[in-house]
Each structure stands twice: as C-alpha cells, then as structure tokens.
Protein backbone atom coordinates (compact mmCIF):
# COMPACT_ATOMS: atom_id res chain seq x y z
CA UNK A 1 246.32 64.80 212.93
CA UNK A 2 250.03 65.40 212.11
CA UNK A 3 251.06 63.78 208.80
CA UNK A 4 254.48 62.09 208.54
CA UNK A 5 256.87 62.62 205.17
CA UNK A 6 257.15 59.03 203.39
CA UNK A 7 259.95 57.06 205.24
CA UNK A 8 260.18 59.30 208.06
CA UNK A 9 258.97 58.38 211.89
CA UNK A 10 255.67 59.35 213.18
CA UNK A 11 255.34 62.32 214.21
CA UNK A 12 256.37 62.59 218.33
CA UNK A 13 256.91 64.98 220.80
CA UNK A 14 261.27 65.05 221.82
CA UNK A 15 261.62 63.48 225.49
CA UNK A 16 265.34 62.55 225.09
CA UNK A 17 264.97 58.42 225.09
CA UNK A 18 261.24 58.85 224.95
CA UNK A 19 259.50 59.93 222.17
CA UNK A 20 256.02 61.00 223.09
CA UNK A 21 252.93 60.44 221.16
CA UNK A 22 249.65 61.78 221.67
CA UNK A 23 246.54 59.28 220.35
CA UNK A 24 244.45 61.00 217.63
CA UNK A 25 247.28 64.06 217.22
CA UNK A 26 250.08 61.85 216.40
CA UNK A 27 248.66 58.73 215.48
CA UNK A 28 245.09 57.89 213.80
CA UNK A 29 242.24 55.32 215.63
CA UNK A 30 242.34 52.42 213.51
CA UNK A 31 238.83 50.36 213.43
CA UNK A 32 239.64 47.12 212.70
CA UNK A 33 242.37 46.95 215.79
CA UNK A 34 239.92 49.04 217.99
CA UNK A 35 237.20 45.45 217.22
CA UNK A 36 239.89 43.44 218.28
CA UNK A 37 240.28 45.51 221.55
CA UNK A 38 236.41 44.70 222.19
CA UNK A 39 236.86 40.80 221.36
CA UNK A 40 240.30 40.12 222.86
CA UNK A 41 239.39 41.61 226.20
CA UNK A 42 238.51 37.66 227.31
CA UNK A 43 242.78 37.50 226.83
CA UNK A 44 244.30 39.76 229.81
CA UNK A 45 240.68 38.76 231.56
CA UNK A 46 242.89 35.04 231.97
CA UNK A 47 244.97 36.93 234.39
CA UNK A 48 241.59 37.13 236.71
CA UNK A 49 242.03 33.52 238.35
CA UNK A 50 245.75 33.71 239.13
CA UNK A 51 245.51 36.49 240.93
CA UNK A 52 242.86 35.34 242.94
CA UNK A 53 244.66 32.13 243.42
CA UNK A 54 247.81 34.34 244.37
CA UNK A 55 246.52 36.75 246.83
CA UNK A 56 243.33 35.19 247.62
CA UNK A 57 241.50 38.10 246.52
CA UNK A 58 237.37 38.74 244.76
CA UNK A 59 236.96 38.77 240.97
CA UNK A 60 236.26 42.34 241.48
CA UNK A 61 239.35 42.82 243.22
CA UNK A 62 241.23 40.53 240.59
CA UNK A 63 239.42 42.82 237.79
CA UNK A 64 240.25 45.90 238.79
CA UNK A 65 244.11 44.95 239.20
CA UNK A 66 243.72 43.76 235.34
CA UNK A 67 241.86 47.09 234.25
CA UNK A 68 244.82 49.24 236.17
CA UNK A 69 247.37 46.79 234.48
CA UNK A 70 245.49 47.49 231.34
CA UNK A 71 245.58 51.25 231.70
CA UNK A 72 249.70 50.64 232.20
CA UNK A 73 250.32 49.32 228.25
CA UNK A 74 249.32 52.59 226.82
CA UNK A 75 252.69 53.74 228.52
CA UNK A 76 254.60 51.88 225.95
CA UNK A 77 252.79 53.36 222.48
CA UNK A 78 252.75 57.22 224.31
CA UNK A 79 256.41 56.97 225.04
CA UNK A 80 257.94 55.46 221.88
CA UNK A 81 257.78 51.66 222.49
CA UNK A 82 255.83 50.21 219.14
CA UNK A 83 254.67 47.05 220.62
CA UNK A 84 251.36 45.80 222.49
CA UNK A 85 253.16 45.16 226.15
CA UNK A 86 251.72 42.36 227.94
CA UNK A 87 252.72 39.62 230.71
CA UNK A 88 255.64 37.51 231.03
CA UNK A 89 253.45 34.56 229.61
CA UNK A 90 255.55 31.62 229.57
CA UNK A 91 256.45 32.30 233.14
CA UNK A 92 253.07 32.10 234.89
CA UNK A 93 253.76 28.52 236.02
CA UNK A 94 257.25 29.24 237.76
CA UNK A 95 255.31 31.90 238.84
CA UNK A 96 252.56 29.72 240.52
CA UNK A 97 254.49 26.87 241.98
CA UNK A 98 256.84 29.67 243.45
CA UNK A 99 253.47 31.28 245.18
CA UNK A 100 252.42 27.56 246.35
CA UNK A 101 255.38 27.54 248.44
CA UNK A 102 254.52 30.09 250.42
CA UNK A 103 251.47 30.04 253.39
CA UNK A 104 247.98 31.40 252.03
CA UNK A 105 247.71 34.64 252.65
CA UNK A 106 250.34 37.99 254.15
CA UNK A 107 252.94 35.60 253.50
CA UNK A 108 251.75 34.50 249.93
CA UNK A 109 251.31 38.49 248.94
CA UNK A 110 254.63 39.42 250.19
CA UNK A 111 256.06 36.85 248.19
CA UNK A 112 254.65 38.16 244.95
CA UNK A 113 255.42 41.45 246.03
CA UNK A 114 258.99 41.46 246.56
CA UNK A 115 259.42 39.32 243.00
CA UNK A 116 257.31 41.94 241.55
CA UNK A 117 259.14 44.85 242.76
CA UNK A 118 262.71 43.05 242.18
CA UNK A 119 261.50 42.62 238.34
CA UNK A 120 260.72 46.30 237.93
CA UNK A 121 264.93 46.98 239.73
CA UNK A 122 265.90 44.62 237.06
CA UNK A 123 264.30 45.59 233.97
CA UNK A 124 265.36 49.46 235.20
CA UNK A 125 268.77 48.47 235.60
CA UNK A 126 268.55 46.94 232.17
CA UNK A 127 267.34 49.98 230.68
CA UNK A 128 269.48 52.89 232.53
CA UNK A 129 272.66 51.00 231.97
CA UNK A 130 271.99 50.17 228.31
CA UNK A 131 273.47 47.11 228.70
CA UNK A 132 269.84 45.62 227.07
CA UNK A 133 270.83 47.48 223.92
CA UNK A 134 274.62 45.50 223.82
CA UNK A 135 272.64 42.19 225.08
CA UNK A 136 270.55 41.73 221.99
CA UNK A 137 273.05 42.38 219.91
CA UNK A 138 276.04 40.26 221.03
CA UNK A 139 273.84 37.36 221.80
CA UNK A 140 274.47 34.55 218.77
CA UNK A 141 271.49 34.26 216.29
CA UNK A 142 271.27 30.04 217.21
CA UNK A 143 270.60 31.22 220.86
CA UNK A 144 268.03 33.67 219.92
CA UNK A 145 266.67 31.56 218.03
CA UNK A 146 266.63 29.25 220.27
CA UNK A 147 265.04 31.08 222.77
CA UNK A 148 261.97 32.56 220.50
CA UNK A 149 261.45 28.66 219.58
CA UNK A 150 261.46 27.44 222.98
CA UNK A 151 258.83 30.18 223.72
CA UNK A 152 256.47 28.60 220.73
CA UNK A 153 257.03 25.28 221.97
CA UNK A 154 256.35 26.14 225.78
CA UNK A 155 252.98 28.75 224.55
CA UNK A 156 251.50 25.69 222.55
CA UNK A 157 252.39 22.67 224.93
CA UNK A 158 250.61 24.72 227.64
CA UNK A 159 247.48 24.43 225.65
CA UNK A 160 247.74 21.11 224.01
CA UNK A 161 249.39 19.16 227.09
CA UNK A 162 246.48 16.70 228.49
CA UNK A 163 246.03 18.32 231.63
CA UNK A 164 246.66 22.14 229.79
CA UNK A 165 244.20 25.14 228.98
CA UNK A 166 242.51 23.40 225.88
CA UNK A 167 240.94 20.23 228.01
CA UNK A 168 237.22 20.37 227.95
CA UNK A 169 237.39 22.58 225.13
CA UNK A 170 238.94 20.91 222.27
CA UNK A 171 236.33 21.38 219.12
CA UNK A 172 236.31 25.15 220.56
CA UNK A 173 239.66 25.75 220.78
CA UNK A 174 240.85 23.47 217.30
CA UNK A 175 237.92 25.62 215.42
CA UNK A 176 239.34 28.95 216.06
CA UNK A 177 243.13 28.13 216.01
CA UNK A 178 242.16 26.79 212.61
CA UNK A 179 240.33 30.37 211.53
CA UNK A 180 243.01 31.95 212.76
CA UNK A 181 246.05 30.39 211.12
CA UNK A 182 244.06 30.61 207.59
CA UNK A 183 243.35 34.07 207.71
CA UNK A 184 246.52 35.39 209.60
CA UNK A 185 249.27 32.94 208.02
CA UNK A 186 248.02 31.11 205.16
CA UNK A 187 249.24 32.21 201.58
CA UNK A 188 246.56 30.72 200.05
CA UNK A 189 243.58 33.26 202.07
CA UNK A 190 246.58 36.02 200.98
CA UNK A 191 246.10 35.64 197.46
CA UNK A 192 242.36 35.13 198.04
CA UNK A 193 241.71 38.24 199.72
CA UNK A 194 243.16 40.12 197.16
CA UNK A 195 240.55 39.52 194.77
CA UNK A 196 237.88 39.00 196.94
CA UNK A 197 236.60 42.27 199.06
CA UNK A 198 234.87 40.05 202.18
CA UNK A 199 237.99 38.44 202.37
CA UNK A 200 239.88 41.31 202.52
CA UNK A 201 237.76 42.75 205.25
CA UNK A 202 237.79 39.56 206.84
CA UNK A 203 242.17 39.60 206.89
CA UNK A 204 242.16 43.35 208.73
CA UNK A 205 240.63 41.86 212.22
CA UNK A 206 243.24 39.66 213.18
CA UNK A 207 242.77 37.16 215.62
CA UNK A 208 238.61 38.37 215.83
CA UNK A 209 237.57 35.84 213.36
CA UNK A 210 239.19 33.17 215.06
CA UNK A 211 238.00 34.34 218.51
CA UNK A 212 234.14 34.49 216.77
CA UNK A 213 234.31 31.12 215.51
CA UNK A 214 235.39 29.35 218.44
CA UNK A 215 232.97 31.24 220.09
CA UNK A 216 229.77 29.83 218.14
CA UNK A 217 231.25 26.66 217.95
CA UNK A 218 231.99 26.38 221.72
CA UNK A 219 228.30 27.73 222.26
CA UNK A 220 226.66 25.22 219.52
CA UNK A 221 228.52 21.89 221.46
CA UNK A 222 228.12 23.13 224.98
CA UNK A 223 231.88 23.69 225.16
CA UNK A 224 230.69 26.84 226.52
CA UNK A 225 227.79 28.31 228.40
CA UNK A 226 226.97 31.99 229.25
CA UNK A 227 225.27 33.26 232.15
CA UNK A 228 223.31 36.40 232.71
CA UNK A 229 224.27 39.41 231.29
CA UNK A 230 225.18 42.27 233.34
CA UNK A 231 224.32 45.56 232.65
CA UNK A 232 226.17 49.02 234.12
CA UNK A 233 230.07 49.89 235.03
CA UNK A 234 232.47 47.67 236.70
CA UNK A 235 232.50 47.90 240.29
CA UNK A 236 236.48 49.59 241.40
CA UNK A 237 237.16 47.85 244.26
CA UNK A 238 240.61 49.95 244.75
CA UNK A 239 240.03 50.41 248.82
CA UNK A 240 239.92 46.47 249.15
CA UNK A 241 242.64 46.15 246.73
CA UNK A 242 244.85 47.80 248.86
CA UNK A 243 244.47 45.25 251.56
CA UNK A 244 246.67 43.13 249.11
CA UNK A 245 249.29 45.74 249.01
CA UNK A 246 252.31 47.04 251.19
CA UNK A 247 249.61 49.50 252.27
CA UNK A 248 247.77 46.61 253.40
CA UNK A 249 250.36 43.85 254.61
CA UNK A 250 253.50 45.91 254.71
CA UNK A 251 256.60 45.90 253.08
CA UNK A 252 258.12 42.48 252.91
CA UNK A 253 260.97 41.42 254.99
CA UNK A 254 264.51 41.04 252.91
CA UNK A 255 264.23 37.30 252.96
CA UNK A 256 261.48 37.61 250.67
CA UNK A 257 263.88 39.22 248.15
CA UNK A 258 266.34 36.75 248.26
CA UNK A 259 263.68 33.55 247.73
CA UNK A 260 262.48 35.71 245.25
CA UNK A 261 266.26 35.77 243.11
CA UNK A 262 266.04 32.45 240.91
CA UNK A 263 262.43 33.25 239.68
CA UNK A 264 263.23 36.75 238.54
CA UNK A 265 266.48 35.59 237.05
CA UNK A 266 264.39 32.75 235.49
CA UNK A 267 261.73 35.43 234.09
CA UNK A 268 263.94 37.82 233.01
CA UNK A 269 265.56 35.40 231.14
CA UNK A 270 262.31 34.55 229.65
CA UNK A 271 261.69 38.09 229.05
CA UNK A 272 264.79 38.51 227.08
CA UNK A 273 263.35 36.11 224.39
CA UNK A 274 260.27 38.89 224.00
CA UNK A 275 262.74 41.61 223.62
CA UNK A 276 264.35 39.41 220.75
CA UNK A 277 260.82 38.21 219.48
CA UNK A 278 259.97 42.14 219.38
CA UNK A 279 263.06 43.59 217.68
CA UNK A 280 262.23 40.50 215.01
CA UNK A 281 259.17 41.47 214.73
CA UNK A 282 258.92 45.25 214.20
CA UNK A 283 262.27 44.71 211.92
CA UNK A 284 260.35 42.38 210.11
CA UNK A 285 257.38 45.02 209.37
CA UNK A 286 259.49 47.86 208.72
CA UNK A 287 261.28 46.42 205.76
CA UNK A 288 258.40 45.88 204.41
CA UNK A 289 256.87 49.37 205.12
CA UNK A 290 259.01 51.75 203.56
CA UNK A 291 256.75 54.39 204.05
CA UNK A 292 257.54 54.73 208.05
CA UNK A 293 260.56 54.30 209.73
CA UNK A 294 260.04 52.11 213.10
CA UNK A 295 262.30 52.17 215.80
CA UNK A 296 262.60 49.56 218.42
CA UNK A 297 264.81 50.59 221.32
CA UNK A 298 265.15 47.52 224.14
CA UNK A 299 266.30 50.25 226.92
CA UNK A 300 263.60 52.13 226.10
CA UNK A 301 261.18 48.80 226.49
CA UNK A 302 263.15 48.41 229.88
CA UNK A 303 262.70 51.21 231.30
CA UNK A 304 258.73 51.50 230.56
CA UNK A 305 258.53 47.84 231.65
CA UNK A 306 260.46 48.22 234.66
CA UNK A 307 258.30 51.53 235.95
CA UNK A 308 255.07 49.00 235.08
CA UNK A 309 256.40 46.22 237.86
CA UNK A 310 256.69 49.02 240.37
CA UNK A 311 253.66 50.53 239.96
CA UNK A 312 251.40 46.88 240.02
CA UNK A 313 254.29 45.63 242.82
CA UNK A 314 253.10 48.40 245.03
CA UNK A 315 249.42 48.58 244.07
CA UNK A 316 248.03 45.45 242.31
CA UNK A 317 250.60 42.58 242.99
CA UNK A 318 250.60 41.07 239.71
CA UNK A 319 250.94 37.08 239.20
CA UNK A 320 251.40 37.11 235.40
CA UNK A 321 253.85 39.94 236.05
CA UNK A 322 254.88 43.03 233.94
CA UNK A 323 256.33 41.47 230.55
CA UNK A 324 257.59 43.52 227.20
CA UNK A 325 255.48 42.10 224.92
CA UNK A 326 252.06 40.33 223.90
CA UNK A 327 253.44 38.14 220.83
CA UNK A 328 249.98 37.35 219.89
CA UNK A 329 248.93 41.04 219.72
CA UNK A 330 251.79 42.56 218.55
CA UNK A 331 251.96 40.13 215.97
CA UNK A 332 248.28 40.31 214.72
CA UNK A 333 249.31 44.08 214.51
CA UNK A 334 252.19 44.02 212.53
CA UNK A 335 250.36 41.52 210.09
CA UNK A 336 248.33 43.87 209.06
CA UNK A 337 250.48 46.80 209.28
CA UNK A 338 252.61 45.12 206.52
CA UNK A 339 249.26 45.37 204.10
CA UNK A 340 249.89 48.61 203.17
CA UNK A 341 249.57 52.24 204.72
CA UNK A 342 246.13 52.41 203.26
CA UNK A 343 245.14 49.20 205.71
CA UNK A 344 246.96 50.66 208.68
CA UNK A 345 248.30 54.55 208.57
CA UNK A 346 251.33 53.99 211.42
CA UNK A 347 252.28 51.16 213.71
CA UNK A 348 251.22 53.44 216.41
CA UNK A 349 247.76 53.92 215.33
CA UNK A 350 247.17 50.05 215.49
CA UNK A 351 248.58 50.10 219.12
CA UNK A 352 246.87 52.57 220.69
CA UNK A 353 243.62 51.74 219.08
CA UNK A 354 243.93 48.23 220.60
CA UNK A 355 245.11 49.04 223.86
CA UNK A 356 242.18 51.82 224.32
CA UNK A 357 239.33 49.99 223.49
CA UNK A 358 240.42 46.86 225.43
CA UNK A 359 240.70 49.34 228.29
CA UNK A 360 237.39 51.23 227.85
CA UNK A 361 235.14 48.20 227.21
CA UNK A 362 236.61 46.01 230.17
CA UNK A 363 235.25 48.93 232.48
CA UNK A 364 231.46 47.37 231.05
CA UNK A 365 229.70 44.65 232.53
CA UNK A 366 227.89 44.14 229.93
CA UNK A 367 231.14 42.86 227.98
CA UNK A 368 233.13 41.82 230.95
CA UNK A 369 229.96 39.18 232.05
CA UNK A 370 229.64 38.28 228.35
CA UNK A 371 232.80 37.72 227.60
CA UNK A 372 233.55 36.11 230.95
CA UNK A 373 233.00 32.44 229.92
CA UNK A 374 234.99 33.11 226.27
CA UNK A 375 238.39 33.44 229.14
CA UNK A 376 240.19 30.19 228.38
CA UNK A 377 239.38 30.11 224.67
CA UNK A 378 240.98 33.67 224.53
CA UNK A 379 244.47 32.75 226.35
CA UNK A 380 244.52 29.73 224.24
CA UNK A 381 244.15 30.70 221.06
CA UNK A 382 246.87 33.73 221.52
CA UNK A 383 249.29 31.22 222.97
CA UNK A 384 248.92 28.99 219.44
CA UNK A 385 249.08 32.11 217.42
CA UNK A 386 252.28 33.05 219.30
CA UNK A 387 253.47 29.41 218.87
CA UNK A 388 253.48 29.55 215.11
CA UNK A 389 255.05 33.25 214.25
CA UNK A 390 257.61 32.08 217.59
CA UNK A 391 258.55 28.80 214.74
CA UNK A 392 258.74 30.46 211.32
CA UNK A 393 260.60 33.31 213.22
CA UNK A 394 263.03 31.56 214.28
CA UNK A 395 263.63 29.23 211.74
CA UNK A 396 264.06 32.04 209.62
CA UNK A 397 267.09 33.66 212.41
CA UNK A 398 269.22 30.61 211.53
CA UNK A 399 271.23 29.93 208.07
CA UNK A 400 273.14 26.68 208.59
CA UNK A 401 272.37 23.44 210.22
CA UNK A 402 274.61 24.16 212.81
CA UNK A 403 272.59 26.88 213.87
CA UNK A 404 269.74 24.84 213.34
CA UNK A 405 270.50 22.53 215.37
CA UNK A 406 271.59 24.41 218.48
CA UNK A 407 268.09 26.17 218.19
CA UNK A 408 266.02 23.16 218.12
CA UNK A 409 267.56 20.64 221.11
CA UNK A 410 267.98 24.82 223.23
CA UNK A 411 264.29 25.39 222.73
CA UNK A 412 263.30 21.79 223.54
CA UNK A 413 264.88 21.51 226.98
CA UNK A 414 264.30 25.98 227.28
CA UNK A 415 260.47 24.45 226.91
CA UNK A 416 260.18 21.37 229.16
CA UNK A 417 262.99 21.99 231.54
CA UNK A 418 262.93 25.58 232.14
CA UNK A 419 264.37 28.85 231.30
CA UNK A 420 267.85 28.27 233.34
CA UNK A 421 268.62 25.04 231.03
CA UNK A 422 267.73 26.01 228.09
CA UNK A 423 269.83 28.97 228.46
CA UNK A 424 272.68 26.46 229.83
CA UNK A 425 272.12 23.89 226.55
CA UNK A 426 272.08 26.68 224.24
CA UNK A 427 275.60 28.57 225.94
CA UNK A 428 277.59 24.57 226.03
CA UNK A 429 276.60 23.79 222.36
CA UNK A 430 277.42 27.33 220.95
CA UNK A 431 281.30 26.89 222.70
CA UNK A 432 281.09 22.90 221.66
CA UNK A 433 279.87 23.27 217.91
CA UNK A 434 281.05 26.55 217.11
CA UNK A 435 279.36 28.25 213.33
CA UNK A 436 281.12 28.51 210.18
CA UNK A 437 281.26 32.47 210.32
CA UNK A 438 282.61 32.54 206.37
CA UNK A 439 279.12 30.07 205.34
CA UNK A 440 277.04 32.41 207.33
CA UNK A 441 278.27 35.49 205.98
CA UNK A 442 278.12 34.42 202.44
CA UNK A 443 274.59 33.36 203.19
CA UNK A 444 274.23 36.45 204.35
CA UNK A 445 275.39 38.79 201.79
CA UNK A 446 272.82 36.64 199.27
CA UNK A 447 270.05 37.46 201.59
CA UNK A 448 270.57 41.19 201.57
CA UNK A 449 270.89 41.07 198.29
CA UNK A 450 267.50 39.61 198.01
CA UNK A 451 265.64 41.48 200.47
CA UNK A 452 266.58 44.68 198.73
CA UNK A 453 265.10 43.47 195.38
CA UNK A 454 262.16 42.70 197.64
CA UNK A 455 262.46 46.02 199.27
CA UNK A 456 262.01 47.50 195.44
CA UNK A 457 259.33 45.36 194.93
CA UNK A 458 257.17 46.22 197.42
CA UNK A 459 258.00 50.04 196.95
CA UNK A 460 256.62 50.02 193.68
CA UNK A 461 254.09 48.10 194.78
CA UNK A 462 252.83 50.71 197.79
CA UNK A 463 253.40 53.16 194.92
CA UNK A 464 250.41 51.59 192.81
CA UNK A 465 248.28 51.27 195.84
CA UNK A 466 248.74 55.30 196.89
CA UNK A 467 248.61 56.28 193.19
CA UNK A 468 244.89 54.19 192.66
C-alpha cells in the first residue's frame, strides 16, 4: 500500500477535481470500522419501509434499491470526498407527506421520480458552478449554526416525539443511546480507556457497542423478537425493480417537476446544513491530525451527490433521497480517526472499510434476516448520536450571545416548522440584530492562538505514540 509523507494527503490518483483512490493501494482496511459495517447494516436497512410505502414495491425489491444505493457511497471515498455519504435524513417526512399527496401507484412513482432526478440537476448545478464552494463560506457562522442545531433538534425529536421511532422501544433504545454517548463522547470513558486496554478496544468500534447493548437489552424485555434465520444470498430482484422506474412507468410529465420545486428547494436547503456539518467535521479532525492533510471540497461533494440522485432517480427511485452525508457515521469515524494514526492510518481507510463491509454483508441473508428486527433501534440510535455532535458543534460555531441567540430560536422553528422558516428566522434576525464583528474577531484571534498551542500539543503527543 502507498505510504503518505507526515502532513501530506493520501496518496491518490490526479483526476482534475477528483482525486481517485483505490481501497487497499491507497488506503488500508481498517477492522474496527469494517465491524461497524457488519452491525450498522440495520441503519440504511430503515430505508426498506419507505420505499415500499413510496412505490408500493416487495422487501426484496425495497432491498435491492438499498444494496444499489449502498454500492453508490463508495463513489464519494474513490473520488476524493472524505465522508460516509448517506440520505437526506431530516427530510424523509417532507418527503412522505409530499408522496401521500399523490394517487398509489404510476402516479406516486413519478412523483418521486421527478424530485429525485430534479435533486441530482440541483446538487450538479451546485457543484459545476462552484457556487457551493462561495455558499459555505459567505453564509454567517449564527446561521450555520443554526442550521447544524436545528438538524440535532429535528434527528432527536423524531425519535423521542410520542408518536416517533423510539415508541415501543424505549428501555432498548435509552440503553444503547446511553452506551453510546459514554464511550463516543464522555471524557470520563476518554481518560479511562487510556489506562485500561478493554476500554480502549471497546472506544475503536464506535456506535457497535451501543448497537450490541440495545440489542440484548431489547431481546431480554421483549422489546424485540427475531424470527428465523435465513441462510444463502439475497435474492436481486433488478427485473421487477424496473417496473418502478421510467423503464417501467415512463418518464414523468413536466407537471411533476414543478409540484416537485418546494420539496427540493426545502431538501436542498436541508442538505446545505450536511455540507456545513461535514466541512465542521473533517476540519475538526484534521487539526487534530497533523499527520494527514484532509481536504473537504463541497463542489466536489455536489457533484458525486448529484450523479448519485440520477442514477437511483432513473433506477431505484429513492424516498430517503441521495444526501451528502451520514452525521452519525461520519462522525463515529472521525472520532476515532482523531485517536491517533496508530488507531486509524487515513480518514480514507475508515471510509472505505465501512462502506464495503456494509455493502458485502447486506448481500447475506443470514445478516439481513438477523438483523432485520434490530431496523428501528439502528435509525434511532444514529439520529441521537447525530443530535448530540449536531449541539456541541454548533455551540462551538458561535462566540457571542448574539450569535447564540440567532442559532438557538433559527434551529427551533428550522426543527418544528420546517426548513423554509428556519432559513427565513435565521436571514430576519441576522439583518435585525446584526454581530459585533470587532468582539468576534478579538474572540477570534484568542482562539487561534489557543488552538495552535493545542496543535503543538498534540504533535508532540503523536510524536510519543509513533516513537513507543
């Protein structure tokens, strides 16, 4: 495998924009992410129902859409994206009610067609143009913050609401989100770990002890039941899947399109706060990695997304749609990229190791019929792990209670009356309450200062670790 000088990218093959990388020449299989694959499989196996609910389809149908959509996130690692890609989460219910307006059936697919295939036009648009790159950038930290807040709140509310994903399943779902906010977040396990090798070995899997834990507890109060297991591949059902297609129904009419306009400006909008949650996020690791320089480039993440929608608009219409990022994976990721390069070699490696083995083992029964009943816990407990790293992310994007402010009352009405408020609340208060540019700037010329005595701190640190 190519070895990368200390500070410098991965390894990659030149492709102008893209930069590709090939898995196990340019980027090592890393064990502990490729577990997490095997567990975590129950979280894009959620998508299963709403596309059956959408096009009326069979599980088998609905599974092999999610194994092709599956198969689609490696684009993102092999091209020069480093985050795990995933579905535009916190717009499944727009998504839904938008489908429920439409008749059962032709007319219900062409609907999710044509806002399928108008998402990928937008997110290329984005991406050709560059104008994602200037959109990021200009947009005011209380409004990004605002917007990666709003996310949190939304992700958790949908599990905690009395009618949401955790009803039925409380003890289950309270059991694992508590596993997996000890060993992911808490300072505490941190310091622990260090001294302790289970612990330590316990800290490199993510989300999988949380996942296991709700899983025995679930099983141990009848929270959940398994059926038989299954034994042998999964069952492609691509010739009946193509009855839900424009190979199937046709192409929709333009009306379709234009019914279609609020949503995707709605879930682009959404989207936006998962290019911003990204950025954060693999900024965030690569300060405190010195050893690899990570680039995040949101054309780039346009473009790849944007090809994604077409492909599933024209051959597996897609409910949860085509989305930039899984939060909850990426994040688990970059948690334990930032414990060293002896815990994880390159971002990559974590990525692709992740995104294979969820793909290989959801072609199994065996798994798919085990791990079948474990579906709700799954979503659940990603959308509560996304909820907390959404809040001390953001909180930590704003400096002075003006900010602060505009943040918290943007994400509150960005999570309970949509994306197109929020936005709205966040845009009047900026132009009402204005920021005190000097405050900020002193604040943060004292932060830089800081994080580059951290920055020296954790070089010497990584110094130790290689040198022992």
């Amino acid at each position: 495998m190519k070895r990368r000088e200390f500070g410098q990218e991965q390894p990659f093959i030149n492709l102008g924009l893209f930069k590709l990388r090939i898995p196990f020449i340019h980027a090592k299989f890393e064990i502990p992410e490729g577990i997490q694959g095997l567990i975590l499989i129950a979280v894009p196996m959620g998508a299963i129902p709403l596309v059956q609910e959408t096009l009326g389809c069979s599980f088998e149908v609905a599974l092999t859409m999610m194994i092709l959509n599956g198969l689609l996130y490696l684009l993102h690692p092999l091209f020069g994206d480093p985050v795990f890609p995933g579905w535009i989460t916190p717009a499944i219910p727009l998504v839904m009610v938008y489908a429920a307006g439409f008749e059962p059936g032709v007319d219900r697919i062409h609907a999710i067609i044509a806002l399928q295939l108008s998402m990928a036009v937008l997110f290329t648009f984005l991406g050709i143009t560059g104008v994602a790159n200037r959109l990021i950038k200009v947009v005011p930290a209380s409004i990004r913050a605002g917007i990666i807040l709003g996310a949190g709140i939304a992700a958790v509310y949908s599990v905690i609401q009395p009618a949401g994903r955790m009803k039925g399943i409380e003890v289950t779902i309270l059991t694992g989100v508590a596993v997996c906010y000890l060993t992911m977040f808490s300072f505490k396990f941190l310091a622990a770990k260090n001294n302790n090798p289970v612990l330590n070995q316990i800290s490199r899997y993510g989300m999988v002890p949380g996942i296991l834990a709700a899983a025995v507890v679930g099983f141990l109060l009848k929270e959940i039941t398994w059926g038989p297991i299954q034994g042998g591949i999964v069952d492609f059902r691509f010739g009946e899947a193509m009855n839900y297609t424009i190979f199937g129904v046709g192409f929709p009419a333009a009306s379709y399109f234009v019914k279609a306009l609020p949503l995707v400006a709605a879930a682009y909008i959404i989207a936006f706060g998962d290019f911003v949650l990204a950025e954060v996020v693999i900024k965030d690791a690569d300060e405190v990695r010195q050893d690899e320089y990570v680039e995040f480039n949101p054309s780039r993440s346009n473009l790849i997304t944007g090809f994604r929608n077409l492909v599933m608009g024209l051959f597996a219409p897609y409910a949860p749609l085509n989305g930039p990022l899984w939060a909850g994976g990426t994040i688990a990721i970059a948690e334990r990229y930032k414990h060293g390069r002896k815990s994880m070699d390159s971002i990559y490696g974590g990525i692709f190791s992740y995104i294979m083995t969820m793909g290989f083992f959801a072609m199994l029964l065996p798994v798919v019929s085990f791990l079948r009943p474990l579906l709700p816990a799954g979503l659940s407990l990603t959308l509560v792990v996304q909820g907390f790293a959404c809040a001390y992310i953001a909180m930590d994007m704003v400096k002075t209670k003006e900010e602060r402010g505009i943040a918290g009352i943007m994400a509150i009405f960005l999570a309970f009356r949509g994306s197109a408020w929020g936005l709205a609340a966040g845009v009047v208060m900026f132009i009402l309450i204005g920021v005190d540019k000097e405050r900020i700037a002193k604040i943060e010329a004292e932060a830089a200062k800081e994080l580059e005595l951290k920055k020296e701190r954790q070089r010497i640190a990584q110094e130790k670790e290689m040198a022992k």
